[in-house]
Protein backbone atom coordinates (compact mmCIF):
# COMPACT_ATOMS: atom_id res chain seq x y z
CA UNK A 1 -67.61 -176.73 -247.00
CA UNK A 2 -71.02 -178.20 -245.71
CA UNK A 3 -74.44 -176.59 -246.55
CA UNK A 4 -77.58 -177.95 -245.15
CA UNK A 5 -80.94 -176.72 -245.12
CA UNK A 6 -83.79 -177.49 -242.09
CA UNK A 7 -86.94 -176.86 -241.65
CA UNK A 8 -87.13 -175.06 -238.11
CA UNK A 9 -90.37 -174.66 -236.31
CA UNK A 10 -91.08 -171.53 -233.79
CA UNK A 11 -93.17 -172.25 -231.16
CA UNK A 12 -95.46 -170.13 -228.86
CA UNK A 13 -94.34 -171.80 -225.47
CA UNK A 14 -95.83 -175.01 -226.96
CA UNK A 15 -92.08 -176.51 -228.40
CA UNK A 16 -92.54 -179.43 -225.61
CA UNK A 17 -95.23 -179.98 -226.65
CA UNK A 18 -94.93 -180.50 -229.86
CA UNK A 19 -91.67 -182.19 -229.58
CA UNK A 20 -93.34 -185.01 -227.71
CA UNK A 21 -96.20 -184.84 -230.52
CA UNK A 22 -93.91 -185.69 -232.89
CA UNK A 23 -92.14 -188.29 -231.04
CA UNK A 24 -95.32 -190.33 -231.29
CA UNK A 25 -96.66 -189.19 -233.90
CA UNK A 26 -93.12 -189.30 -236.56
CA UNK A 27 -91.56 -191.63 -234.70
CA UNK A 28 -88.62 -188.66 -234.09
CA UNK A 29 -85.85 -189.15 -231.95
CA UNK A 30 -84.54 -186.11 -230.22
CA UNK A 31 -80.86 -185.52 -230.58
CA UNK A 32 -80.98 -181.95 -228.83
CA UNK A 33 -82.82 -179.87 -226.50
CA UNK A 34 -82.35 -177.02 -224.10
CA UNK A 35 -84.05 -174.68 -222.72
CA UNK A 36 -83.56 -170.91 -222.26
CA UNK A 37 -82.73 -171.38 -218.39
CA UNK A 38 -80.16 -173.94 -219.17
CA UNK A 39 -78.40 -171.33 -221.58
CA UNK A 40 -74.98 -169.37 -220.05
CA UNK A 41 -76.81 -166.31 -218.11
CA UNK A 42 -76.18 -162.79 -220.11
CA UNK A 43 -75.85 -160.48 -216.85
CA UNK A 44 -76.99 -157.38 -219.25
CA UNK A 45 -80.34 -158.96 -220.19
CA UNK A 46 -81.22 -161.08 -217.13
CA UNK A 47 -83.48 -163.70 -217.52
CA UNK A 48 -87.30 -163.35 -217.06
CA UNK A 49 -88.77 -166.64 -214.70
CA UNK A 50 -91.66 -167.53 -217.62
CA UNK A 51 -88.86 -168.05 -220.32
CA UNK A 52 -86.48 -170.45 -217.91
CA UNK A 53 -88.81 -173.57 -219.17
CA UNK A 54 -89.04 -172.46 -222.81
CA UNK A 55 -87.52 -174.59 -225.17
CA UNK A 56 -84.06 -172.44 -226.55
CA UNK A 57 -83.68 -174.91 -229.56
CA UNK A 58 -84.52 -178.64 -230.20
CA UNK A 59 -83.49 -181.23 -233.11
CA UNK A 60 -85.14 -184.29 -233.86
CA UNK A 61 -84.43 -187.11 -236.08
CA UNK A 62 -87.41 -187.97 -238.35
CA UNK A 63 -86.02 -191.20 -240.68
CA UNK A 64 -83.13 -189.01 -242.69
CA UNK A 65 -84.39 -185.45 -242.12
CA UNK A 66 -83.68 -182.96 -239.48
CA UNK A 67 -86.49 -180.63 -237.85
CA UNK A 68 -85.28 -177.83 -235.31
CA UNK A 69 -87.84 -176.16 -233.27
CA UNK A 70 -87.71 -173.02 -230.35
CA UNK A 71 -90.17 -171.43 -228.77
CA UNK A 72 -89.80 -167.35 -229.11
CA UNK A 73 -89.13 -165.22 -226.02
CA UNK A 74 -92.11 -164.08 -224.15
CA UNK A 75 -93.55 -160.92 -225.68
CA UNK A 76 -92.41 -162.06 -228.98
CA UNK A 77 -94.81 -161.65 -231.33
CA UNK A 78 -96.07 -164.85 -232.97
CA UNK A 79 -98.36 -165.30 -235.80
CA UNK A 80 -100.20 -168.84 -236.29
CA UNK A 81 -98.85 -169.57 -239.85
CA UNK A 82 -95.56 -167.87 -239.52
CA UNK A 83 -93.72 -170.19 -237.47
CA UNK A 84 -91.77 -172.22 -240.48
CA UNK A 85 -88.51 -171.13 -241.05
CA UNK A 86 -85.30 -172.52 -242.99
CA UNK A 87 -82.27 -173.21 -240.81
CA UNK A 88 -79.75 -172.79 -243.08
CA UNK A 89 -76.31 -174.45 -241.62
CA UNK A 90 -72.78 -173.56 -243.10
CA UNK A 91 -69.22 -174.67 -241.28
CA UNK A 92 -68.18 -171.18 -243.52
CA UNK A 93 -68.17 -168.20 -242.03
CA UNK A 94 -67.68 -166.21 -244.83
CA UNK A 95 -69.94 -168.17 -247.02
CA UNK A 96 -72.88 -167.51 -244.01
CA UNK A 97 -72.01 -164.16 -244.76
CA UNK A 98 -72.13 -164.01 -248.34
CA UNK A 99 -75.91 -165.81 -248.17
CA UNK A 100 -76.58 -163.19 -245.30
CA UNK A 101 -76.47 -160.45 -247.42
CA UNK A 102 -77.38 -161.97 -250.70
CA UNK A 103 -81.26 -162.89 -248.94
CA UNK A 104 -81.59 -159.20 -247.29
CA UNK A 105 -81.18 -158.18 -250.62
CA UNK A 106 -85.05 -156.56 -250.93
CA UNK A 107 -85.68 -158.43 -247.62
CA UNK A 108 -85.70 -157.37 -243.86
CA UNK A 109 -83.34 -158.31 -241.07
CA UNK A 110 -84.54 -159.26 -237.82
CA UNK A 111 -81.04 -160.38 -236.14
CA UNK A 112 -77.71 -159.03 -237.84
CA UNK A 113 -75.56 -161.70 -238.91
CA UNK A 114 -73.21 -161.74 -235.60
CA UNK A 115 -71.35 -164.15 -233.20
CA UNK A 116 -73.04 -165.41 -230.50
CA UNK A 117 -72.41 -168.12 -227.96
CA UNK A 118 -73.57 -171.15 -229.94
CA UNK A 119 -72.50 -169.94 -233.50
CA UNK A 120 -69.26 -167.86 -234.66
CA UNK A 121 -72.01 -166.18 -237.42
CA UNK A 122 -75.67 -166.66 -236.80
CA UNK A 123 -78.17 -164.14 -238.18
CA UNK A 124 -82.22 -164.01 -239.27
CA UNK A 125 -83.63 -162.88 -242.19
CA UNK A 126 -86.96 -162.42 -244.01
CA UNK A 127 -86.18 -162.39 -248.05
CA UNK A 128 -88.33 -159.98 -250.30
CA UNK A 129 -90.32 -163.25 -250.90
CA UNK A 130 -91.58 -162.95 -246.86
CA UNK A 131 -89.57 -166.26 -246.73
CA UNK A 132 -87.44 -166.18 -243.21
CA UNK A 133 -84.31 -167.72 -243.03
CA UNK A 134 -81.83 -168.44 -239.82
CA UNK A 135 -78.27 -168.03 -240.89
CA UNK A 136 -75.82 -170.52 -238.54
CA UNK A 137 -72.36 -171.56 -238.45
CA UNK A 138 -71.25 -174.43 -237.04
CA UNK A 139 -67.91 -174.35 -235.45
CA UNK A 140 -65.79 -173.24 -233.09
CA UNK A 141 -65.86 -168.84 -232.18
């Protein structure tokens, strides 16, 4: 079983930015990027033209270190200060569940821990501490 933990930055439509900040600026390399018009199209919640060229999720390479970044959906709301989160990446489904619930302990949900299209358990959650954490599984659904 792997367990990682990344720092991952949300963005207010600025991720490009940012990502090409810290290319120069950290030397980072990017190993992934996509944006949300490049994602498979949801027919039930079609896509809205200003989020096509947001970034969907990022990761650069800084020296050893990973650093994830998104931009949130239009009409998200986004708070200057807020925008760090922990990634926390598991290749265990039930131990993504087992931190899942053991952070909402006290804390708030903001996505259930559920399958999606990139993860077979992803989920968000802000512990009692007002420290938000992204639940993801890597592997196959």
């Amino acid at each position: 079983m792997t367990l990682r933990l990344t720092p991952y930055l949300m963005m207010d439509g600025n991720a490009k930015e940012a990502i090409q900040f810290y290319e120069q600026a950290l030397d980072a390399k990017v190993l992934f990027f996509q944006t949300f018009g490049e994602m498979p199209e949801n027919p039930e919640f079609p896509l809205p033209e200003e989020a096509k060229n947001r970034v969907s999720h990022a990761m650069l390479k800084i020296g050893e270190s990973d650093l994830m970044f998104s931009d949130t959906f239009p009409g998200t709301p986004h708070q200057q200060g807020s925008q760090v989160t922990i990634c926390i990446s598991t290749d265990d489904k039930e131990k993504a569940k087992q931190i899942f619930e053991a952070l909402q302990q006290g804390g708030q949900v903001t996505m259930p821990l559920q399958e999606t299209f990139f993860s077979p358990a992803y989920g968000i959650v802000t512990d009692k501490f007002g420290v938000t954490f992204q639940i993801y599984t890597e592997g196959q659904h």
